[in-house]
PDB file of N, CA and C in Angstrom:
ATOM      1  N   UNK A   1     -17.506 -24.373 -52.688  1.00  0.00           N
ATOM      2  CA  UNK A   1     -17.751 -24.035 -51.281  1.00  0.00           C
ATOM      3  C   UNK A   1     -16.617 -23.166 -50.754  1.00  0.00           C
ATOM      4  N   UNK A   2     -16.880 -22.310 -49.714  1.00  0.00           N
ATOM      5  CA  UNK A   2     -15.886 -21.263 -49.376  1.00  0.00           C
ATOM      6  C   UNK A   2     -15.080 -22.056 -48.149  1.00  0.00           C
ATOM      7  N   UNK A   3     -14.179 -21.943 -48.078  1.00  0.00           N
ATOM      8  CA  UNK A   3     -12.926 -22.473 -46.843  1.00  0.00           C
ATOM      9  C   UNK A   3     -12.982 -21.880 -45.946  1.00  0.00           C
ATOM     10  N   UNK A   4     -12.858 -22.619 -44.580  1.00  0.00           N
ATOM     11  CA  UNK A   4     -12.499 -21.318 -43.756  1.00  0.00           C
ATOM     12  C   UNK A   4     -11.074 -21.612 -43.610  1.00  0.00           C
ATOM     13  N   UNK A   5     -11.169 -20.453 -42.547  1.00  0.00           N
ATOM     14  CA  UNK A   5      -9.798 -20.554 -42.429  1.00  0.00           C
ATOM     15  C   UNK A   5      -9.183 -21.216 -41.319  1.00  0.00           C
ATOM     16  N   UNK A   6      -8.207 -22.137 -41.403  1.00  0.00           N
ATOM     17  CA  UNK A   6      -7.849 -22.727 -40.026  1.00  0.00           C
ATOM     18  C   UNK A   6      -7.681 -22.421 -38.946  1.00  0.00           C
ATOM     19  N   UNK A   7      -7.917 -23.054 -37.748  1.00  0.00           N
ATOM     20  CA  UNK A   7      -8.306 -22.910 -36.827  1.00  0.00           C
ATOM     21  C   UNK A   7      -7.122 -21.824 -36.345  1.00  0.00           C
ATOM     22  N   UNK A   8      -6.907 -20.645 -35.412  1.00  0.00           N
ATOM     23  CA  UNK A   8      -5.936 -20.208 -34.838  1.00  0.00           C
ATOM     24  C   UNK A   8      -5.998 -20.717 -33.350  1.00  0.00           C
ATOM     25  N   UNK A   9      -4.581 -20.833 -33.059  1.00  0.00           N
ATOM     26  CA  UNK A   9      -4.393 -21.516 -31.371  1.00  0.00           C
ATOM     27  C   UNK A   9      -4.662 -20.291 -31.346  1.00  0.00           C
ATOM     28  N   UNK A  10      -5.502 -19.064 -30.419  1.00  0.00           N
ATOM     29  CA  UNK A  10      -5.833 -18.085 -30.630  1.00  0.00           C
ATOM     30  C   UNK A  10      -5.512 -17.536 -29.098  1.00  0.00           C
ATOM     31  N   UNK A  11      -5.524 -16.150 -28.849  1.00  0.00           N
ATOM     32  CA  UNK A  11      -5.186 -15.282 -28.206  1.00  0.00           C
ATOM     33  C   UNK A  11      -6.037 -14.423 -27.742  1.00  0.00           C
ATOM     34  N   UNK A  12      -6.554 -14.500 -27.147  1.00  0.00           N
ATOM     35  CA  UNK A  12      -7.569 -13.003 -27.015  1.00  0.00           C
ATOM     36  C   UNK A  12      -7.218 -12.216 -25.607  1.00  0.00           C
ATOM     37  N   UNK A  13      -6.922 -10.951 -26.332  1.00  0.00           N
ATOM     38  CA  UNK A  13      -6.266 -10.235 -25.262  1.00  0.00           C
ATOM     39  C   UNK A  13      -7.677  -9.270 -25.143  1.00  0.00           C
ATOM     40  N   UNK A  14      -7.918  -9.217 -23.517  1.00  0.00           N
ATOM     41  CA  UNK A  14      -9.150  -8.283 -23.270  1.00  0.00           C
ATOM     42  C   UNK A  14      -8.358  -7.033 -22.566  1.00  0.00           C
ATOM     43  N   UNK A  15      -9.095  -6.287 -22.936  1.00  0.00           N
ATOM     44  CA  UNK A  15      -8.296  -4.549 -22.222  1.00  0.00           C
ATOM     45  C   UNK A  15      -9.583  -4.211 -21.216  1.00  0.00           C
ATOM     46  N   UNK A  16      -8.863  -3.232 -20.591  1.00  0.00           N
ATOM     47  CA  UNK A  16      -9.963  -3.289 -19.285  1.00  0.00           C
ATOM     48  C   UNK A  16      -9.425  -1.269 -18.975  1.00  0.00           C
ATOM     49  N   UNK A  17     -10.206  -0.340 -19.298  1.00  0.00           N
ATOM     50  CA  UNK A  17     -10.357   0.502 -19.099  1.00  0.00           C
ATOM     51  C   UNK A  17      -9.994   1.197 -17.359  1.00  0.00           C
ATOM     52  N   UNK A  18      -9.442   2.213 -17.186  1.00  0.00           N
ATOM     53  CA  UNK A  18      -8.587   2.738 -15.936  1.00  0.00           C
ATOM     54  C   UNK A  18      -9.250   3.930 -15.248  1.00  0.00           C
ATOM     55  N   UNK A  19      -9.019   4.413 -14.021  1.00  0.00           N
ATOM     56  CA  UNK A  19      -9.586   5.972 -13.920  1.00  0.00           C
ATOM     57  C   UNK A  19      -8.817   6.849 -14.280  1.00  0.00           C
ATOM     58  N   UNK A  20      -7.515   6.573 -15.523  1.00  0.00           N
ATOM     59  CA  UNK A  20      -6.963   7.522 -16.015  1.00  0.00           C
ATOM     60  C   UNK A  20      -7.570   7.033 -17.264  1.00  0.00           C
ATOM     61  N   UNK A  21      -8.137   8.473 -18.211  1.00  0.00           N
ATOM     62  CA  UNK A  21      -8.488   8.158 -19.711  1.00  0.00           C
ATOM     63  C   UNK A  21      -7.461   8.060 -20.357  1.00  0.00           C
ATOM     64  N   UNK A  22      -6.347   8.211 -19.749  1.00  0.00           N
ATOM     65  CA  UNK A  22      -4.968   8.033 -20.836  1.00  0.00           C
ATOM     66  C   UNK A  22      -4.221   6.688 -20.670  1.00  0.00           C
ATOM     67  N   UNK A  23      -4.615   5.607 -20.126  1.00  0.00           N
ATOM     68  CA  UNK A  23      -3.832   4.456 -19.375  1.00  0.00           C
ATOM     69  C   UNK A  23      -5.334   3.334 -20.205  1.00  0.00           C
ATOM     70  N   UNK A  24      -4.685   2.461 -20.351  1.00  0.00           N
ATOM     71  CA  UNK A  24      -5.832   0.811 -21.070  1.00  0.00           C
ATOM     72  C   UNK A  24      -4.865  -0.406 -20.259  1.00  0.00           C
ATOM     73  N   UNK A  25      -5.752  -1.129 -19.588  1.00  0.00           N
ATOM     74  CA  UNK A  25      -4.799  -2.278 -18.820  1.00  0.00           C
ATOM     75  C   UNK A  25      -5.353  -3.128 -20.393  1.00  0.00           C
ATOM     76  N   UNK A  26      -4.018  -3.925 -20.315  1.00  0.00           N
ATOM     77  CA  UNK A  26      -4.399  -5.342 -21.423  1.00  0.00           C
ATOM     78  C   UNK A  26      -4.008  -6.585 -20.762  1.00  0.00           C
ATOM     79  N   UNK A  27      -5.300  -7.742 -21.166  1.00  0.00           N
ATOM     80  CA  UNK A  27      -5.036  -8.685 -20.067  1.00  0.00           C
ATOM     81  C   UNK A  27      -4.711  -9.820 -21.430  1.00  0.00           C
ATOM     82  N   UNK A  28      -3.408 -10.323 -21.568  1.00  0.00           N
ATOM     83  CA  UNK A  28      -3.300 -11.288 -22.509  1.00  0.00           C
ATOM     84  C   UNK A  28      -3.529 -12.614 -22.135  1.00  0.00           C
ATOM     85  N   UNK A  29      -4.135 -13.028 -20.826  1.00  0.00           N
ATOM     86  CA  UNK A  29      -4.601 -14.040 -20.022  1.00  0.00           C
ATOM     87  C   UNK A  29      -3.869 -15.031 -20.353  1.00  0.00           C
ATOM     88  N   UNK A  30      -2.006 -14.714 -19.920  1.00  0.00           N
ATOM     89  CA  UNK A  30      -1.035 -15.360 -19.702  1.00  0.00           C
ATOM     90  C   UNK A  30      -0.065 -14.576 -18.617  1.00  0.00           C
ATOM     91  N   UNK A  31       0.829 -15.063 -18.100  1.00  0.00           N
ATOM     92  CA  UNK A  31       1.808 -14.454 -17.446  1.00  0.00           C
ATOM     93  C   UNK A  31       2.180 -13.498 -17.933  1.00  0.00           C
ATOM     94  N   UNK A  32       2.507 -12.550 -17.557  1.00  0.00           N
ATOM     95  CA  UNK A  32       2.966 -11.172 -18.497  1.00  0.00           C
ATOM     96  C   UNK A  32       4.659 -11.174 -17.533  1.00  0.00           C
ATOM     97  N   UNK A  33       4.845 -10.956 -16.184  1.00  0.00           N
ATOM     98  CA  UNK A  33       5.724 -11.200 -15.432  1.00  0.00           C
ATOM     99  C   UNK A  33       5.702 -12.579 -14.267  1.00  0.00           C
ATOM    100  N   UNK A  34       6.979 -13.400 -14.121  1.00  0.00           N
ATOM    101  CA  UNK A  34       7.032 -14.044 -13.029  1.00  0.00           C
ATOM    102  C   UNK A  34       5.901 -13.851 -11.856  1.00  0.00           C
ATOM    103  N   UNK A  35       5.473 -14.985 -10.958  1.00  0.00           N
ATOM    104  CA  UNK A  35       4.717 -14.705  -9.938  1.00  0.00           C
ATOM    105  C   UNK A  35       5.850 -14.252  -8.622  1.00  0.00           C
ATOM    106  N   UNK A  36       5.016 -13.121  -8.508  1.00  0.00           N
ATOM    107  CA  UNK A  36       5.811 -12.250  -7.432  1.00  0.00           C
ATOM    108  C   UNK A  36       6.914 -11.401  -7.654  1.00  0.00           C
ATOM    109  N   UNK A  37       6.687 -11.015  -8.818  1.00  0.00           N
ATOM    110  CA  UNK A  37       7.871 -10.072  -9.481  1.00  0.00           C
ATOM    111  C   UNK A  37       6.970  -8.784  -9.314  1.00  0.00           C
ATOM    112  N   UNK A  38       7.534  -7.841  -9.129  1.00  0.00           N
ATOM    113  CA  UNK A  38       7.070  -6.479  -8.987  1.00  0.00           C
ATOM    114  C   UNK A  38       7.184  -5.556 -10.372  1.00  0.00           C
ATOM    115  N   UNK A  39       6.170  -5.197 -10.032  1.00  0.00           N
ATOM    116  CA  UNK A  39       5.817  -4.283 -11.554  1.00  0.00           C
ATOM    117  C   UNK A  39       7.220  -3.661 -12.324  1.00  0.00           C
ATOM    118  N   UNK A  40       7.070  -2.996 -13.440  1.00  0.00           N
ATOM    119  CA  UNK A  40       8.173  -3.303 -14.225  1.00  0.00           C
ATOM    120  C   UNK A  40       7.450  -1.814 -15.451  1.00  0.00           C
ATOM    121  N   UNK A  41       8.194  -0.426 -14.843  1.00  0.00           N
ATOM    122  CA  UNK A  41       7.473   0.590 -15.496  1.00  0.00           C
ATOM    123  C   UNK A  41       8.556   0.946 -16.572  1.00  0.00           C
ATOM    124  N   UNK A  42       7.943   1.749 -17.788  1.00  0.00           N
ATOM    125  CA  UNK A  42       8.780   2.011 -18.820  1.00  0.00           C
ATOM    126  C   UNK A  42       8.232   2.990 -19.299  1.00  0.00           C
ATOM    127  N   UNK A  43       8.793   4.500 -18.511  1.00  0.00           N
ATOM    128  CA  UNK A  43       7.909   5.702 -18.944  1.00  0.00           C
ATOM    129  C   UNK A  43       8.188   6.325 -20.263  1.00  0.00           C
ATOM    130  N   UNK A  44       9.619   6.146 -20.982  1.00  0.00           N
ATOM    131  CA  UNK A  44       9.919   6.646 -21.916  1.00  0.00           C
ATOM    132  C   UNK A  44      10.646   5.601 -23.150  1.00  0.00           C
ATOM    133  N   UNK A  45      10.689   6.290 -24.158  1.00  0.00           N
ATOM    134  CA  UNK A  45      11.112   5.310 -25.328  1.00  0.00           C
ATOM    135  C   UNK A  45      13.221   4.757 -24.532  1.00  0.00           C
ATOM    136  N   UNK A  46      13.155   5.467 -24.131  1.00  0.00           N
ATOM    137  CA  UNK A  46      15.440   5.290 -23.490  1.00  0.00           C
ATOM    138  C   UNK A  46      14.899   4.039 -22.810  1.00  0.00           C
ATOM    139  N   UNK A  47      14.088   4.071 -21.927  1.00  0.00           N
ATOM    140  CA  UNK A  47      13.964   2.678 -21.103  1.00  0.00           C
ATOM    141  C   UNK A  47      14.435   1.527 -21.110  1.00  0.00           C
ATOM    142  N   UNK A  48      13.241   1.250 -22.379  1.00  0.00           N
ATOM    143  CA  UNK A  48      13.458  -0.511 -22.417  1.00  0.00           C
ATOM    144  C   UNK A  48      14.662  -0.913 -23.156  1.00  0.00           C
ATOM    145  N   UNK A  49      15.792  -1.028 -22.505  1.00  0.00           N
ATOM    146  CA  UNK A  49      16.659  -1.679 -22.953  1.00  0.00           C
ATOM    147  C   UNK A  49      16.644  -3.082 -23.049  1.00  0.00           C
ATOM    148  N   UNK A  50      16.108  -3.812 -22.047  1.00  0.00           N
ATOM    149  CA  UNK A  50      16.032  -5.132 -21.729  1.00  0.00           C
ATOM    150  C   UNK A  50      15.035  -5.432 -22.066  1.00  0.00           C
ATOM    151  N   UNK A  51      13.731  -5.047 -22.801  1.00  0.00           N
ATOM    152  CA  UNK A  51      12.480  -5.377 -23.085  1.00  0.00           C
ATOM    153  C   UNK A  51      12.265  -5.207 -24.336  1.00  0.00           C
ATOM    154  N   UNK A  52      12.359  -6.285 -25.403  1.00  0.00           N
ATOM    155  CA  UNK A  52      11.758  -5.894 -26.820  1.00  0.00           C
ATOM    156  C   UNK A  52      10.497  -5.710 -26.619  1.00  0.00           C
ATOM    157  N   UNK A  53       9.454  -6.139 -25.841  1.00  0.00           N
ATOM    158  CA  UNK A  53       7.967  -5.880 -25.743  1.00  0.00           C
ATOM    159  C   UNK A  53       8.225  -4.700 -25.654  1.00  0.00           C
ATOM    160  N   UNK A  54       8.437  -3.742 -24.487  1.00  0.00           N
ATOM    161  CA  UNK A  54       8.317  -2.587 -24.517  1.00  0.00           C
ATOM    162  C   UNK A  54       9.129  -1.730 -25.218  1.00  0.00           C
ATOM    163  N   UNK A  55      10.123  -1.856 -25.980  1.00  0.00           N
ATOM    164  CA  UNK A  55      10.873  -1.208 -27.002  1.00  0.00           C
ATOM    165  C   UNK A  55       9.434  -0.938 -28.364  1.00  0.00           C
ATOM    166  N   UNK A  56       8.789  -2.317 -28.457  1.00  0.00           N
ATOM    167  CA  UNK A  56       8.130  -2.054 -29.547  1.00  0.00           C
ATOM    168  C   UNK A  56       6.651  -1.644 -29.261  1.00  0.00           C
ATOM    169  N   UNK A  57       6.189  -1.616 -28.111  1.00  0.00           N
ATOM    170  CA  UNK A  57       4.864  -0.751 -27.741  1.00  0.00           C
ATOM    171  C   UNK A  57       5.037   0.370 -27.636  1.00  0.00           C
ATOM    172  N   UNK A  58       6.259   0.806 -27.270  1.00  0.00           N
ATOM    173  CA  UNK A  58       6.742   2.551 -26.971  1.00  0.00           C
ATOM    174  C   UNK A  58       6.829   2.921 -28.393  1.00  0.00           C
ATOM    175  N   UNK A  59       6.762   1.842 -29.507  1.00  0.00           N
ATOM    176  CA  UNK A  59       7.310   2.642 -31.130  1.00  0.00           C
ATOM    177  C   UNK A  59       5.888   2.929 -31.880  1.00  0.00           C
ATOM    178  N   UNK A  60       5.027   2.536 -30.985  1.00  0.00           N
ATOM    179  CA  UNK A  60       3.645   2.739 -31.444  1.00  0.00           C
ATOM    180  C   UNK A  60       3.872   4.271 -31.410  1.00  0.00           C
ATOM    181  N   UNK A  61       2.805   5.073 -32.759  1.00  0.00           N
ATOM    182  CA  UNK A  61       2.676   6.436 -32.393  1.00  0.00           C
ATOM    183  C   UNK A  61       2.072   6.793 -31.392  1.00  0.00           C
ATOM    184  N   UNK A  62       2.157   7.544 -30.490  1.00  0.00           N
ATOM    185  CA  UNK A  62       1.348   7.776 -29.370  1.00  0.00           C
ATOM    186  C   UNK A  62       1.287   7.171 -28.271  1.00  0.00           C
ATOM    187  N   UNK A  63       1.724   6.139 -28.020  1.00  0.00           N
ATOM    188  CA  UNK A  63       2.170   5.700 -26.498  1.00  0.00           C
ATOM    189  C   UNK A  63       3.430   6.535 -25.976  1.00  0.00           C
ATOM    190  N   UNK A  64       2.621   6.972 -24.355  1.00  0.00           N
ATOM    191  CA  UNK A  64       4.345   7.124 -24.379  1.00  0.00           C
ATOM    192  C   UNK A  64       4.583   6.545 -23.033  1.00  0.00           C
ATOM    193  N   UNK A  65       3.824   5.364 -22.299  1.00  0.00           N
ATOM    194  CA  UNK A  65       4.096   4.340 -21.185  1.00  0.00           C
ATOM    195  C   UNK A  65       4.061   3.379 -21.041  1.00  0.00           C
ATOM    196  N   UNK A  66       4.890   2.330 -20.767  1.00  0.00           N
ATOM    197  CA  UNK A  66       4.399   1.056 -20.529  1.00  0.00           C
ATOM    198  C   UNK A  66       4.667   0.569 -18.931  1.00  0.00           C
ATOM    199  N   UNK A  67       3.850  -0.180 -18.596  1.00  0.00           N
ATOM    200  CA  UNK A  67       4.229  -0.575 -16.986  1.00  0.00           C
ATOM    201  C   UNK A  67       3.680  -2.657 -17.496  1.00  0.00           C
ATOM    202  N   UNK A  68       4.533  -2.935 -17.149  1.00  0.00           N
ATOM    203  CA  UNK A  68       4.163  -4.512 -16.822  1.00  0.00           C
ATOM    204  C   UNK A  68       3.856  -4.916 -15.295  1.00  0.00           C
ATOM    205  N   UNK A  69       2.922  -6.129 -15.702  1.00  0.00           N
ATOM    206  CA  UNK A  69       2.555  -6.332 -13.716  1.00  0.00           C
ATOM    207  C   UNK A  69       2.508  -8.127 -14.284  1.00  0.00           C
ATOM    208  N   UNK A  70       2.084  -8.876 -13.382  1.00  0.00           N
ATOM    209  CA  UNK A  70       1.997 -10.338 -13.221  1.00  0.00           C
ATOM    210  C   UNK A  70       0.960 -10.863 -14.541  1.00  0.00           C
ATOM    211  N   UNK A  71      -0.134  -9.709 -14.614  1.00  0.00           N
ATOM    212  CA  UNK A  71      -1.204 -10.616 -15.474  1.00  0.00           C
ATOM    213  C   UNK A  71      -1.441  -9.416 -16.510  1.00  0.00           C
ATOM    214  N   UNK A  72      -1.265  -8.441 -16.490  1.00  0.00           N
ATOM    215  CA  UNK A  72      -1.561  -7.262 -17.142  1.00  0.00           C
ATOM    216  C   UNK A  72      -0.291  -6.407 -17.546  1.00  0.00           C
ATOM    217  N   UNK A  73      -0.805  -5.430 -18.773  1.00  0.00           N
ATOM    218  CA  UNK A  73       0.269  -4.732 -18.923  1.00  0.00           C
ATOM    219  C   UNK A  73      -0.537  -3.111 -19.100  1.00  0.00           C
ATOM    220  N   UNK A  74      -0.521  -2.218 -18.708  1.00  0.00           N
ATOM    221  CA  UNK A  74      -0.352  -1.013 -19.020  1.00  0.00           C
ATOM    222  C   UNK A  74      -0.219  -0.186 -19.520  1.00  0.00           C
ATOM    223  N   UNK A  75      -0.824   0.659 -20.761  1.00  0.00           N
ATOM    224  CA  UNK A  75      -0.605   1.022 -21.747  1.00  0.00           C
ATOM    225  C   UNK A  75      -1.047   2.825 -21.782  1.00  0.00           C
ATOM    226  N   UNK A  76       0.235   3.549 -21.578  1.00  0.00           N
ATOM    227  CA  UNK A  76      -0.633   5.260 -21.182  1.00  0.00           C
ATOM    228  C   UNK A  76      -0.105   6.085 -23.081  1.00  0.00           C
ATOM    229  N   UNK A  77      -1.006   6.041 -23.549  1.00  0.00           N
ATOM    230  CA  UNK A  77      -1.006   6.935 -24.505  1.00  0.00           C
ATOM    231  C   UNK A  77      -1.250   8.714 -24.235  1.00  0.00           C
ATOM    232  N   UNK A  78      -0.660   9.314 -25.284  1.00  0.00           N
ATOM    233  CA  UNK A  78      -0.376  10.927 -25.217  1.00  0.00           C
ATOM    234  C   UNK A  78      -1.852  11.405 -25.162  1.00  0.00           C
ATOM    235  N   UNK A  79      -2.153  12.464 -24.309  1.00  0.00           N
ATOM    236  CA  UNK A  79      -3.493  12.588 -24.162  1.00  0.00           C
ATOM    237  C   UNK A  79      -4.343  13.142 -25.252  1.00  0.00           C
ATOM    238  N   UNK A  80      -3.571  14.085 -26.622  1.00  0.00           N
ATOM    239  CA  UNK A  80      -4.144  13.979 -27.522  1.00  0.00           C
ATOM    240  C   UNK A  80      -4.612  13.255 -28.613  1.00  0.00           C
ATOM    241  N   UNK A  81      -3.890  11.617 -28.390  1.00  0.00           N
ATOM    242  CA  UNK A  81      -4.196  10.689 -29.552  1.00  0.00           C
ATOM    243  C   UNK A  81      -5.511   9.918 -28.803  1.00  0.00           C
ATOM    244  N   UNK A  82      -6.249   9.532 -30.198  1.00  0.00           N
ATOM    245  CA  UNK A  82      -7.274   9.139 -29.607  1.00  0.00           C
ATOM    246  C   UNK A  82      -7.010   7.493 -29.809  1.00  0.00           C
ATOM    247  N   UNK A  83      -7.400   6.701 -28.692  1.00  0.00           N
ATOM    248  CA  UNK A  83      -7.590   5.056 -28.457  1.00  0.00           C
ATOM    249  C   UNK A  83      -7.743   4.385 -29.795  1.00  0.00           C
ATOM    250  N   UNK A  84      -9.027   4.552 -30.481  1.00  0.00           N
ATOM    251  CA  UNK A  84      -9.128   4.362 -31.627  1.00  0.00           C
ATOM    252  C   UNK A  84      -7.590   4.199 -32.622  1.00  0.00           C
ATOM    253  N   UNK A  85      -6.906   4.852 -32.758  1.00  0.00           N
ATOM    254  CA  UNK A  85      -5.875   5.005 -33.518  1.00  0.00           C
ATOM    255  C   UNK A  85      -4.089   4.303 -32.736  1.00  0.00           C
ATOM    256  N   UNK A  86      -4.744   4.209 -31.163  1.00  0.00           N
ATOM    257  CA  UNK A  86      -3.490   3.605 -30.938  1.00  0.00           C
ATOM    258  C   UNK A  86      -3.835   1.821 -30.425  1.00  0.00           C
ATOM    259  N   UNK A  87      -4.652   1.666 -29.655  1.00  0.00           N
ATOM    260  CA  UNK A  87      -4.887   0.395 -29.647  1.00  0.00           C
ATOM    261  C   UNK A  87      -5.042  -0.829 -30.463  1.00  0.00           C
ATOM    262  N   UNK A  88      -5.608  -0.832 -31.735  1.00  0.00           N
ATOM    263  CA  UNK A  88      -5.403  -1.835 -33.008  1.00  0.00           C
ATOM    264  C   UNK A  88      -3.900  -2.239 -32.382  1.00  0.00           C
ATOM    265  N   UNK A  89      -2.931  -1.010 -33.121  1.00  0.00           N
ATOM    266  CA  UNK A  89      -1.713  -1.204 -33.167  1.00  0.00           C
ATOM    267  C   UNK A  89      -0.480  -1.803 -31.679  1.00  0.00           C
ATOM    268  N   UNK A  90      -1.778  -1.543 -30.574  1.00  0.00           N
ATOM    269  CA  UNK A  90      -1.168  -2.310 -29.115  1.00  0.00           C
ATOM    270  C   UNK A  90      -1.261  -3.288 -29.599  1.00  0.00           C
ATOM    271  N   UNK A  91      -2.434  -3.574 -29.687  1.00  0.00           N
ATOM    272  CA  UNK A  91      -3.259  -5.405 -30.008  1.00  0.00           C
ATOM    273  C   UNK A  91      -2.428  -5.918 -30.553  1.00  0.00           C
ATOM    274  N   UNK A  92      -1.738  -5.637 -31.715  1.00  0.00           N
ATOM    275  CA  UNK A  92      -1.105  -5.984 -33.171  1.00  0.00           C
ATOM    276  C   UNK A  92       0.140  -6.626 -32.139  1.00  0.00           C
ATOM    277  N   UNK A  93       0.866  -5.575 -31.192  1.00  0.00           N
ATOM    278  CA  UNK A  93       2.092  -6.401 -30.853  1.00  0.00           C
ATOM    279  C   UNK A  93       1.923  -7.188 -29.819  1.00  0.00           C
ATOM    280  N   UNK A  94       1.047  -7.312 -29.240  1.00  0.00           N
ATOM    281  CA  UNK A  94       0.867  -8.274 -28.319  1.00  0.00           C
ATOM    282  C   UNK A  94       0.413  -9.185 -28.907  1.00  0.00           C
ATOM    283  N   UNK A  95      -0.142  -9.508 -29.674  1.00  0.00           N
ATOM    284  CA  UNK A  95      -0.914 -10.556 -30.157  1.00  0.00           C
ATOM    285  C   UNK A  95       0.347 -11.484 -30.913  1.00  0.00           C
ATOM    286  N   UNK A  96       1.041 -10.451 -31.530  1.00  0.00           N
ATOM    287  CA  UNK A  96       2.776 -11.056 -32.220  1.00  0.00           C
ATOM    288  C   UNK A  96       3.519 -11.369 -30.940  1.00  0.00           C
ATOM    289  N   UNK A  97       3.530 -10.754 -29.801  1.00  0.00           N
ATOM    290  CA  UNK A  97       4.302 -11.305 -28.800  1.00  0.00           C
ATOM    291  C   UNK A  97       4.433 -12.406 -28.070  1.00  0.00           C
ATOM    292  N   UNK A  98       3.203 -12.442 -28.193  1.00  0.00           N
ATOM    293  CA  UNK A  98       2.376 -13.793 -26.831  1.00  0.00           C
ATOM    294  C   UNK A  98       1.923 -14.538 -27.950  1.00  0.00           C
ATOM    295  N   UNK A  99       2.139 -14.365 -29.045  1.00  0.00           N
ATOM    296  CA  UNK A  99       1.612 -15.651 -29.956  1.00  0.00           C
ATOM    297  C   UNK A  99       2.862 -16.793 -30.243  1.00  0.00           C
ATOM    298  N   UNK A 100       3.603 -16.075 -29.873  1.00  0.00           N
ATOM    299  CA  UNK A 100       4.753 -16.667 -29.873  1.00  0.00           C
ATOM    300  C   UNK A 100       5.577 -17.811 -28.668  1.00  0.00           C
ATOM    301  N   UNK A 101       6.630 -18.489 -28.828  1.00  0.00           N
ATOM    302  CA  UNK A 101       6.651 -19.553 -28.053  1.00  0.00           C
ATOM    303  C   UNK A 101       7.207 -18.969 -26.520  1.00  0.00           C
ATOM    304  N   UNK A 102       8.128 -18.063 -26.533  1.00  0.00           N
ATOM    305  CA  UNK A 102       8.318 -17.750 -25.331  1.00  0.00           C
ATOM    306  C   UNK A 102       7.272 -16.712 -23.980  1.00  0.00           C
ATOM    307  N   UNK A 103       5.648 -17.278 -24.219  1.00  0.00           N
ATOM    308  CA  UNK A 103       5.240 -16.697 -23.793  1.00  0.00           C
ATOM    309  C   UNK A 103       5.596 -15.878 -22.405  1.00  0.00           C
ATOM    310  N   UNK A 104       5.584 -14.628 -22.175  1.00  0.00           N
ATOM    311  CA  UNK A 104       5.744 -13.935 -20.831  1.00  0.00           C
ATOM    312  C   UNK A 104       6.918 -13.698 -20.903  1.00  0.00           C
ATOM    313  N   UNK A 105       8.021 -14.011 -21.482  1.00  0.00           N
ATOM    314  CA  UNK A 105       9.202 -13.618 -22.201  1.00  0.00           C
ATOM    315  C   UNK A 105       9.368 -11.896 -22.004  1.00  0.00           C
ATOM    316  N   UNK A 106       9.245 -11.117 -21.326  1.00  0.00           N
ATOM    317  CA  UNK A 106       9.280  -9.744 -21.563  1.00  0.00           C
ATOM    318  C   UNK A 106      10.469  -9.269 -21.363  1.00  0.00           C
ATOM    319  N   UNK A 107      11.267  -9.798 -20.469  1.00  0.00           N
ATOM    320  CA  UNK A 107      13.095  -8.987 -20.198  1.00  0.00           C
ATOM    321  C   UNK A 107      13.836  -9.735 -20.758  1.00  0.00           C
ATOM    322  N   UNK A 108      15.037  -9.258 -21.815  1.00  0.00           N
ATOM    323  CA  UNK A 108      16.398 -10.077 -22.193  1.00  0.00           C
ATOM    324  C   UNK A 108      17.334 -10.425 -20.941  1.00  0.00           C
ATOM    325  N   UNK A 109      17.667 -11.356 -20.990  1.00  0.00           N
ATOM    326  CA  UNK A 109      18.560 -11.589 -19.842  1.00  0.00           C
ATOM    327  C   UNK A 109      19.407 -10.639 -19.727  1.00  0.00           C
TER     328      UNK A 109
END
């Protein structure tokens, strides 16, 4: 008989499309920032000093924005890469981020 595979405490991050075609909100339906903390933008790779999340979404090929908010995060890729080719690889670190114990964890002290 075939196994499955054990159960994952699982994650499902839903993305939610913008009226910019270059921007994907991702909702990891956890805290992303404190309640009542104000958004938290990271237009270029120099930025995130204080943010391994966004150090390592900016190392994706083709992103070149990140903005954090309370429940969502923000994701503006270069207008010639296509979604297809950069989102897997969003998914990939969020899913490593928030799978992890310090959920919502996004700034180093």
């Amino acid at each position: 008989s075939l196994l499955s595979p054990p159960p994952r405490r699982g994650l499902f991050i839903r993305t939610q499309t913008t009226p910019n075609a270059s921007a994907l909100m991702f909702l990891p339906g956890v805290p992303v920032l404190p309640p009542g903390a104000s958004t938290l933008s990271f237009p270029s790779p120099v930025s995130p000093k204080r943010s391994p999340l966004a150090r390592a979404l900016l190392g994706v090929p083709g992103v070149e924005g990140v903005m954090f908010a309370e429940g969502f995060i923000t994701v503006n890729k270069e207008e010639e890469v296509e979604w297809a080719h950069v989102k897997p690889e969003v998914l990939a670190v969020l899913s490593e981020h928030f799978g992890k114990a310090e959920v919502g964890a996004v700034l180093e002290e």
